[in-house]
C-alpha atoms as a PDB file:
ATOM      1  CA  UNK A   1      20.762  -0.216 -11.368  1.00  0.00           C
ATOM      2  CA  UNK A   2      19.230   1.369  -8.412  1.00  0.00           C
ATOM      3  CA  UNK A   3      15.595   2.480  -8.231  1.00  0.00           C
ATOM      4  CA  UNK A   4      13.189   5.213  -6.742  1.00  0.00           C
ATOM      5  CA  UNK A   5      10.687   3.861  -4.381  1.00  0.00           C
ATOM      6  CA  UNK A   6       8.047   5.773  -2.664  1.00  0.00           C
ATOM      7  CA  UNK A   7       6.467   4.372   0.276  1.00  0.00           C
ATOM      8  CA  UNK A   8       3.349   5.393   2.114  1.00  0.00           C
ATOM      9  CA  UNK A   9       2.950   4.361   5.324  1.00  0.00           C
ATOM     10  CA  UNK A  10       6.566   4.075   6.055  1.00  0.00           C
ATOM     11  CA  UNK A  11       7.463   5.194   9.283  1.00  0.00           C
ATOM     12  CA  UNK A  12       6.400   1.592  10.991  1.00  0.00           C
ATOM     13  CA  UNK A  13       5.407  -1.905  10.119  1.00  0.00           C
ATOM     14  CA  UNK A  14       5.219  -3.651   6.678  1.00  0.00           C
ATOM     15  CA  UNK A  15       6.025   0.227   5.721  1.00  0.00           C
ATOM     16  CA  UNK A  16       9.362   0.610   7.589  1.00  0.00           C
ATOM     17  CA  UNK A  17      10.109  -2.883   6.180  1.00  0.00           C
ATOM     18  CA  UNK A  18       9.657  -2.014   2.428  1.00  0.00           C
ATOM     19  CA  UNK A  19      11.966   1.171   3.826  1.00  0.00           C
ATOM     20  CA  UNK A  20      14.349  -1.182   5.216  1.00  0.00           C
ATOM     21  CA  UNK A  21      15.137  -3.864   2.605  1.00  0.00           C
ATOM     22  CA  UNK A  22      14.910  -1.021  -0.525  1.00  0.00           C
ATOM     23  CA  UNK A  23      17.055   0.460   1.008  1.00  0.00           C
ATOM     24  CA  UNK A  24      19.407  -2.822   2.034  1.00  0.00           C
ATOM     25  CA  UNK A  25      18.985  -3.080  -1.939  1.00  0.00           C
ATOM     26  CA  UNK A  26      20.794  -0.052  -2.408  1.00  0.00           C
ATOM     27  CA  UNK A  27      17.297   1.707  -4.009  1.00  0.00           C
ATOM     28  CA  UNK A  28      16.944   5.366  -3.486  1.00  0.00           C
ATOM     29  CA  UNK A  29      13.995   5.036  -0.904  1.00  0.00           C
ATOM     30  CA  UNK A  30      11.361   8.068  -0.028  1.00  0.00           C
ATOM     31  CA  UNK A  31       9.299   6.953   3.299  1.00  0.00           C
ATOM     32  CA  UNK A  32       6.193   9.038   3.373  1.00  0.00           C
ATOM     33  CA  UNK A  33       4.456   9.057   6.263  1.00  0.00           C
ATOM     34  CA  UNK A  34       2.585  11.443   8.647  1.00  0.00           C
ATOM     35  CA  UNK A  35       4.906  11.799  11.604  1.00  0.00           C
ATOM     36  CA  UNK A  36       8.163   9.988  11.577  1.00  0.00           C
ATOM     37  CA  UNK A  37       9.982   7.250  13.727  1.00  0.00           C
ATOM     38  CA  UNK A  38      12.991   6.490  15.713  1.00  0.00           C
ATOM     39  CA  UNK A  39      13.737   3.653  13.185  1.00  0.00           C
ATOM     40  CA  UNK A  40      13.040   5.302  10.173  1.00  0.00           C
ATOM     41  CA  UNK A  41      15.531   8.417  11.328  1.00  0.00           C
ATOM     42  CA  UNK A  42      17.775   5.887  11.946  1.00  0.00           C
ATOM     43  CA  UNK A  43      17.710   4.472   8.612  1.00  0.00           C
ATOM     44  CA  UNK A  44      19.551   7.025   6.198  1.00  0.00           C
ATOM     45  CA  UNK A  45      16.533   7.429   4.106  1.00  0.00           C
ATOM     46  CA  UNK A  46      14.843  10.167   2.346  1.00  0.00           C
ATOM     47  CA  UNK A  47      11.591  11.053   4.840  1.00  0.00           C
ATOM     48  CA  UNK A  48       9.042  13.284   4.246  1.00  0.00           C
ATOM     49  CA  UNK A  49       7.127  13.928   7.099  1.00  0.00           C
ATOM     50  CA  UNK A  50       3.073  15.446   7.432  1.00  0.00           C
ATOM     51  CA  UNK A  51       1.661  13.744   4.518  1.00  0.00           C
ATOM     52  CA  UNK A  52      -1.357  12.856   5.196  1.00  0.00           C
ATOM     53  CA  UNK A  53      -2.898  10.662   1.973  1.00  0.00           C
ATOM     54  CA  UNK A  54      -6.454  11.113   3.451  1.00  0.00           C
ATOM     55  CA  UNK A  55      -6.557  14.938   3.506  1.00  0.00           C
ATOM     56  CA  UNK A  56      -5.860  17.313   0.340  1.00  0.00           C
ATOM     57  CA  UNK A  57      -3.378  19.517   2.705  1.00  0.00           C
ATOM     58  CA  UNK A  58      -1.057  16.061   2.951  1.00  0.00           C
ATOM     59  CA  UNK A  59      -1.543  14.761  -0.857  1.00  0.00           C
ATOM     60  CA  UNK A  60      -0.513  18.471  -2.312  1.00  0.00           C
ATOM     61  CA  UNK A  61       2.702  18.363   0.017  1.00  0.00           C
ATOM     62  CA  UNK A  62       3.287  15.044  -0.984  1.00  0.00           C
ATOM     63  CA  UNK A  63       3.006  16.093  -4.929  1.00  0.00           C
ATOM     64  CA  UNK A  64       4.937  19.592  -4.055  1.00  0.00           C
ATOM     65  CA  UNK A  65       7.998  17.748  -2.299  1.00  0.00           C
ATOM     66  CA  UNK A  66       8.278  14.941  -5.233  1.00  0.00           C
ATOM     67  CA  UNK A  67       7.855  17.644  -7.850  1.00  0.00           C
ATOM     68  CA  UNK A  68      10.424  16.386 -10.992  1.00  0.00           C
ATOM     69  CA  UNK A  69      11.231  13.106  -9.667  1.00  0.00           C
ATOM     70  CA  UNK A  70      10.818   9.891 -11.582  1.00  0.00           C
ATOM     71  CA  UNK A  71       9.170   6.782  -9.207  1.00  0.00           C
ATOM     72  CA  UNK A  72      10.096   3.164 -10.505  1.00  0.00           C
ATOM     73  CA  UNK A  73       8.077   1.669  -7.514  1.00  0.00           C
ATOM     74  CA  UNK A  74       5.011   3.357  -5.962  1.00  0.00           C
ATOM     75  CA  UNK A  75       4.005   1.188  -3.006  1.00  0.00           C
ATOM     76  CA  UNK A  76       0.654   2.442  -1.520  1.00  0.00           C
ATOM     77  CA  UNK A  77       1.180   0.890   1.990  1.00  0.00           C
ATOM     78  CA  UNK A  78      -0.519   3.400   4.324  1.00  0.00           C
ATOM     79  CA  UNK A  79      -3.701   2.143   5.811  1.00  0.00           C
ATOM     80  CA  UNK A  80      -5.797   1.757   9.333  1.00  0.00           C
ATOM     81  CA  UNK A  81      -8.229  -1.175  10.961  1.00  0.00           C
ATOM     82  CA  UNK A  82     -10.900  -0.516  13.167  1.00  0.00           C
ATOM     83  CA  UNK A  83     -13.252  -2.801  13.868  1.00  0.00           C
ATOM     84  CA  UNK A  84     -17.243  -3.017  13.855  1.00  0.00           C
ATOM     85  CA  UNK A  85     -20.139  -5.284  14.476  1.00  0.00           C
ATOM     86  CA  UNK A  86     -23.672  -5.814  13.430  1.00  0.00           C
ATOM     87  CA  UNK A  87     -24.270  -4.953  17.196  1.00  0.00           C
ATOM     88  CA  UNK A  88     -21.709  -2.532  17.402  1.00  0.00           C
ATOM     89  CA  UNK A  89     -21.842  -0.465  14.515  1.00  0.00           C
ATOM     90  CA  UNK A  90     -20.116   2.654  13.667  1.00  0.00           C
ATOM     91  CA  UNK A  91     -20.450   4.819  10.483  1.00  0.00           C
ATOM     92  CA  UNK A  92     -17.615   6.969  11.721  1.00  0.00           C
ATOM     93  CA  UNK A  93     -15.297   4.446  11.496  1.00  0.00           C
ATOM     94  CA  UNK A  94     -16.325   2.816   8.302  1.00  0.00           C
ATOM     95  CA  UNK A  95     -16.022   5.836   6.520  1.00  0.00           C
ATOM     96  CA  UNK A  96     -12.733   7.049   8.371  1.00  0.00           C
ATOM     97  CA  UNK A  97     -11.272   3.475   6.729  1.00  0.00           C
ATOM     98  CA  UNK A  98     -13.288   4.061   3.370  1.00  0.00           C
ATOM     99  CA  UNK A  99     -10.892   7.678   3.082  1.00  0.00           C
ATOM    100  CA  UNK A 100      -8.258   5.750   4.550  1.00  0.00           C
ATOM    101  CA  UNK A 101      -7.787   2.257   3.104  1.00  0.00           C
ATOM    102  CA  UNK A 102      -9.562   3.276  -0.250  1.00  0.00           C
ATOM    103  CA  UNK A 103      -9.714   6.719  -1.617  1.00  0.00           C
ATOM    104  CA  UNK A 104      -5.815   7.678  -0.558  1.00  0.00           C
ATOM    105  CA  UNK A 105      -4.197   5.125  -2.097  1.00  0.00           C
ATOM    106  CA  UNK A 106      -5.920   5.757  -5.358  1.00  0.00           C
ATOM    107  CA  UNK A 107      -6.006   9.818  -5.026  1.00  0.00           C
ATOM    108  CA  UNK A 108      -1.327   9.002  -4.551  1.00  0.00           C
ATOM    109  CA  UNK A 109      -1.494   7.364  -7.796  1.00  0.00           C
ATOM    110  CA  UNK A 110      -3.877   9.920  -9.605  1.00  0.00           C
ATOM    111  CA  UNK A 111      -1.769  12.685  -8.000  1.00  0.00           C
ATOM    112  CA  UNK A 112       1.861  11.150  -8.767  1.00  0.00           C
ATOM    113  CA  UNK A 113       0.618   9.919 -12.407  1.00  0.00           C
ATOM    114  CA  UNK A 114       3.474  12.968 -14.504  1.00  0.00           C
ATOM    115  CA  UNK A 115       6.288  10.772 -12.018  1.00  0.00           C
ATOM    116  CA  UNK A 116       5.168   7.653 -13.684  1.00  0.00           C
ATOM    117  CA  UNK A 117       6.792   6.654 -16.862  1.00  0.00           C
ATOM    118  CA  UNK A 118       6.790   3.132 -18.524  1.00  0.00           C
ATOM    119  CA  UNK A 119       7.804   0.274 -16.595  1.00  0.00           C
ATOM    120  CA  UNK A 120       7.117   2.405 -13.505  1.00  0.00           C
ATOM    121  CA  UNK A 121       5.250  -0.134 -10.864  1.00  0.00           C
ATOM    122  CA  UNK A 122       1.922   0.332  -8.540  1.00  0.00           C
ATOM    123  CA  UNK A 123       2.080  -1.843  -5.555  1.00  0.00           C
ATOM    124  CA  UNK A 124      -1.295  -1.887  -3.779  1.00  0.00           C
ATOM    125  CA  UNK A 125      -1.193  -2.931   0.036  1.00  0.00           C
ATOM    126  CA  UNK A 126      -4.666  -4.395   0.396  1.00  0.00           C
ATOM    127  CA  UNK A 127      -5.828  -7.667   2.198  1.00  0.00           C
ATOM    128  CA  UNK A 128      -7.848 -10.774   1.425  1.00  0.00           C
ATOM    129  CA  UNK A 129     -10.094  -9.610   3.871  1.00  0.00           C
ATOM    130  CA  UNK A 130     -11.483  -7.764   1.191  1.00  0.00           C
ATOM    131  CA  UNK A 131     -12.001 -10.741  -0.483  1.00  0.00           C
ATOM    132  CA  UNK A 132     -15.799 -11.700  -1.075  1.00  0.00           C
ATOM    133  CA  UNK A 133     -15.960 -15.107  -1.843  1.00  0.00           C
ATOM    134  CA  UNK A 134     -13.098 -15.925   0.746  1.00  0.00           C
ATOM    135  CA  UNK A 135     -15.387 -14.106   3.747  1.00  0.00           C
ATOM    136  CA  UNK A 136     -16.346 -16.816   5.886  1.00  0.00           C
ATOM    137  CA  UNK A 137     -16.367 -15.117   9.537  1.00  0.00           C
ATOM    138  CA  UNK A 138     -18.362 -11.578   8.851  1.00  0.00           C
ATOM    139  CA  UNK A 139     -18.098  -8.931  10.698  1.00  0.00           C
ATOM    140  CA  UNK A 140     -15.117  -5.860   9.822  1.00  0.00           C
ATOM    141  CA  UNK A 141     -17.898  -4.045   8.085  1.00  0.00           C
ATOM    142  CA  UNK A 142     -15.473  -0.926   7.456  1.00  0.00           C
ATOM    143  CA  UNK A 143     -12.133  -2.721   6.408  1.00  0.00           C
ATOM    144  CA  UNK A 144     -14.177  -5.426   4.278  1.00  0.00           C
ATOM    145  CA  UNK A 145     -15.659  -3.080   2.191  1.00  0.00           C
ATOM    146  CA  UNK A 146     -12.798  -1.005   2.191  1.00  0.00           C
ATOM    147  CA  UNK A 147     -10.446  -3.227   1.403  1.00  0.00           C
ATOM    148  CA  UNK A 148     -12.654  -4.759  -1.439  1.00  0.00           C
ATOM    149  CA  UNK A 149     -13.280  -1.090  -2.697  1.00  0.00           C
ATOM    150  CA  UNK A 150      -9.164  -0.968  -3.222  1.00  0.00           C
ATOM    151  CA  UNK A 151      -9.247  -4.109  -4.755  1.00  0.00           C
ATOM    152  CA  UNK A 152     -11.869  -2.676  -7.598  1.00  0.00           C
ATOM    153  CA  UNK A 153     -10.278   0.574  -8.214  1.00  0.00           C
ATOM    154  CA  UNK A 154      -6.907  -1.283  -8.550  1.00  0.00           C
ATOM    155  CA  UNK A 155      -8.872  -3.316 -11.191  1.00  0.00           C
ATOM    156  CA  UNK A 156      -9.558  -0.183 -12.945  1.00  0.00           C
ATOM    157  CA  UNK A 157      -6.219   1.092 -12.077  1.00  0.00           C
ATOM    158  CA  UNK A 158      -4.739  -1.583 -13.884  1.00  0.00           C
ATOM    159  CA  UNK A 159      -6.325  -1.308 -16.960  1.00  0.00           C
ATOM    160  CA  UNK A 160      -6.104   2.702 -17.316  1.00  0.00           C
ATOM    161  CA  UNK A 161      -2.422   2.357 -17.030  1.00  0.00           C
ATOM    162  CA  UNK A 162      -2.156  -0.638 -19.577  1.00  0.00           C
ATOM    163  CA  UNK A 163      -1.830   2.087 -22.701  1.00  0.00           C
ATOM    164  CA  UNK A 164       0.743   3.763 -20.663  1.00  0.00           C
ATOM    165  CA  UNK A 165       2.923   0.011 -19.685  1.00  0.00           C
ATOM    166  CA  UNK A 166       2.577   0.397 -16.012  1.00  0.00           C
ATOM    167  CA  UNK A 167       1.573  -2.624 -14.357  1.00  0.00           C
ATOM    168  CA  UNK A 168      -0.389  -2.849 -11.259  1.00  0.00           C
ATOM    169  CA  UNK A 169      -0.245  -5.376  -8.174  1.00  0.00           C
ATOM    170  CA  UNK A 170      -2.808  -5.895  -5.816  1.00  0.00           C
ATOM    171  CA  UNK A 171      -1.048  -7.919  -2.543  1.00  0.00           C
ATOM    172  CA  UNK A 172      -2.530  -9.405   0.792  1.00  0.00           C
ATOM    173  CA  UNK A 173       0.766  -9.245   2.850  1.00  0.00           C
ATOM    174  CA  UNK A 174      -0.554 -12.309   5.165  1.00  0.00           C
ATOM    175  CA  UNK A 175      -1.598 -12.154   8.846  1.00  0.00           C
ATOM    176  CA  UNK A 176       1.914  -9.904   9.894  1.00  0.00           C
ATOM    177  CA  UNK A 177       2.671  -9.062  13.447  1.00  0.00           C
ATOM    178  CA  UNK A 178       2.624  -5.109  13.348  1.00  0.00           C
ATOM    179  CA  UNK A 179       1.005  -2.774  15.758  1.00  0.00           C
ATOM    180  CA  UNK A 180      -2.377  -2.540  13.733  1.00  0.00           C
ATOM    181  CA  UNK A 181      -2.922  -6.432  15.198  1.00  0.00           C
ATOM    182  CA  UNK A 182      -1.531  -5.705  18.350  1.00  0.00           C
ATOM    183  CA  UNK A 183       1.466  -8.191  17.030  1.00  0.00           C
ATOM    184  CA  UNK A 184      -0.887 -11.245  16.956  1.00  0.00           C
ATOM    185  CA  UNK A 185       0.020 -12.236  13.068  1.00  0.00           C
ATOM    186  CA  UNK A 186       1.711 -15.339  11.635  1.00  0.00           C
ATOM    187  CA  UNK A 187       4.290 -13.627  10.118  1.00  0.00           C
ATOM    188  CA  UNK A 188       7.106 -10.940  11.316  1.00  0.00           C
ATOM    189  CA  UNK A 189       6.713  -7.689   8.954  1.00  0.00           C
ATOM    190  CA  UNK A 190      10.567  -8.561   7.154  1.00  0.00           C
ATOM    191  CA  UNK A 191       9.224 -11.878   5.680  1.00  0.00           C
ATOM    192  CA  UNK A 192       5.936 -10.497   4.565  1.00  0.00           C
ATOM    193  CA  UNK A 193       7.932  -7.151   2.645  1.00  0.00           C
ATOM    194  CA  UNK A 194      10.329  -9.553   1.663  1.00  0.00           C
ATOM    195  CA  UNK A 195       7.777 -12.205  -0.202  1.00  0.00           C
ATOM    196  CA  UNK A 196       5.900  -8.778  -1.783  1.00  0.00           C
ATOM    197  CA  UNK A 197       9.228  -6.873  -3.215  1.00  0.00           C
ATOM    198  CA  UNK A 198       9.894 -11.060  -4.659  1.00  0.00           C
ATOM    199  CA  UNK A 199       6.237 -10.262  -6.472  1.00  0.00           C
ATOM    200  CA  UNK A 200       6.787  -6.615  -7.532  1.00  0.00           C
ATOM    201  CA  UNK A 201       9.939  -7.573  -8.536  1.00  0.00           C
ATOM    202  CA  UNK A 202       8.118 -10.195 -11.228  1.00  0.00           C
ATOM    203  CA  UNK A 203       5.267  -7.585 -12.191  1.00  0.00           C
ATOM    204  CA  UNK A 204       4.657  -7.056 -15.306  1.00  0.00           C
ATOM    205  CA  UNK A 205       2.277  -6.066 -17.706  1.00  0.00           C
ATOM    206  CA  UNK A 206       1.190 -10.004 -18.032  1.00  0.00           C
ATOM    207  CA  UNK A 207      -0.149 -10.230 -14.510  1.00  0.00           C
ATOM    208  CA  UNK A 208      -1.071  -6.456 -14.023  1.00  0.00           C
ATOM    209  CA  UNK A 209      -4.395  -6.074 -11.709  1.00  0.00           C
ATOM    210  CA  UNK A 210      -4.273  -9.189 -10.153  1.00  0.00           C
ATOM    211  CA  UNK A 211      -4.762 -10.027  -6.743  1.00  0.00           C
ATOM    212  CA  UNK A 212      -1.801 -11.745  -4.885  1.00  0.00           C
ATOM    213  CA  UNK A 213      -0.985 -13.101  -1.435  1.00  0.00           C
ATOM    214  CA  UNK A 214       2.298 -12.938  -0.237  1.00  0.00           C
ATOM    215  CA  UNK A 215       2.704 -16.016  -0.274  1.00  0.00           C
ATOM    216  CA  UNK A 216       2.495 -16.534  -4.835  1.00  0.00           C
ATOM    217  CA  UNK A 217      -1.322 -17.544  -4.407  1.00  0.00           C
ATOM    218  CA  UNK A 218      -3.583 -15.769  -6.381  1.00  0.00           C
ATOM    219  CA  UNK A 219      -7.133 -15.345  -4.342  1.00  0.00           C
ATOM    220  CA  UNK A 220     -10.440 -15.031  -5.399  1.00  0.00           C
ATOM    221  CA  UNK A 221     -12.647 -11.876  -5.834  1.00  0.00           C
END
């Protein structure tokens, strides 16, 4: 039986990938993104174009255009890296990834909670760079702490959803070659949407809230 899946994020990347294979699947796929691609015009799916998750224009378009339908799979995907230093620091960039990497994803799932139902699914797109204990280079001031501020709220996410059976899953995707890492990653974006729809395909409300690589290990806080 075929699905709904929203995407955020979708027009590229891990994002496009999700797109791709749901799709493949035979799922009834909805890529939201900001501006769309070649590739994702290409693909036959259901776009919608200008959202922005990290303004309030872009999440009340999103929640006007998906007005009445049911999501089985909401995969938060969207998300940016910037990088500073203890010597090169930048509050304008921490807090543009705070909105970005943090806030959004949890503002989607507060805005899209009447399209949830039971046995609905939250996929979080985070990274175990927001790991604590696993931090062993520094630096990335403004995706550490963003990413580790997704991880919490998906904690919390996870349990305020429990009364209403709809399980949570926090996922690293691995070190993927997509534009974000100029294409420097171990893996091609395919293999690492491929190894998460394999985990959100076994989430339930037994392992809602916890944090996942791609790759079946579950990492540390």
């Amino acid at each position: 039986m075929s699905k709904t899946v929203v995407i955020t994020g979708a027009n590229r990347g891990i994002g496009f990938a999700f797109a791709s294979l749901y799709q493949q699947r035979g799922d009834n796929v909805i890529a939201l993104c900001r501006q769309s691609s070649e590739q994702l015009n290409a693909l036959g799916v259901s776009i919608i174009a200008g959202v922005d998750i990290a303004t309030t224009a872009g999440l009340e378009k999103m929640v006007q255009e998906l007005t009445g339908i049911e999501i089985d799979i909401l995969i938060n995907n969207a998300g940016i890296l910037r990088d500073e230093t203890l010597s090169d620091f930048n509050n304008k960039t921490i807090t543009e990834q705070f909105l970005v990497n943090a806030l959004a994803p949890i503002n989607v799932c507060q805005r899209l909670q009447t399209n949830l139902t039971a046995g609905s699914k939250i996929g979080l797109i985070t990274s175990r760079m927001g790991s604590i204990a696993d931090n062993g280079s520094g630096g990335r001031y403004g995706y550490r702490m963003s990413k580790a501020a997704l991880n919490a709220a998906g904690v919390s996410l996870a349990k305020d959803l429990m009364v209403r059976e709809i399980p949570v899953g926090i996922y690293h995707p691995g070190y993927v070659k997509t534009d974000m890492v100029n294409h420097s990653g171990d893996i091609p974006a395919s293999e690492a949407a491929t190894r998460l729809m394999t985990l959100m395909d076994d989430l339930t409300m037994t392992n809602t809230g916890v944090f996942y690589h791609s790759n079946g290990e579950v990492l540390p806080w």
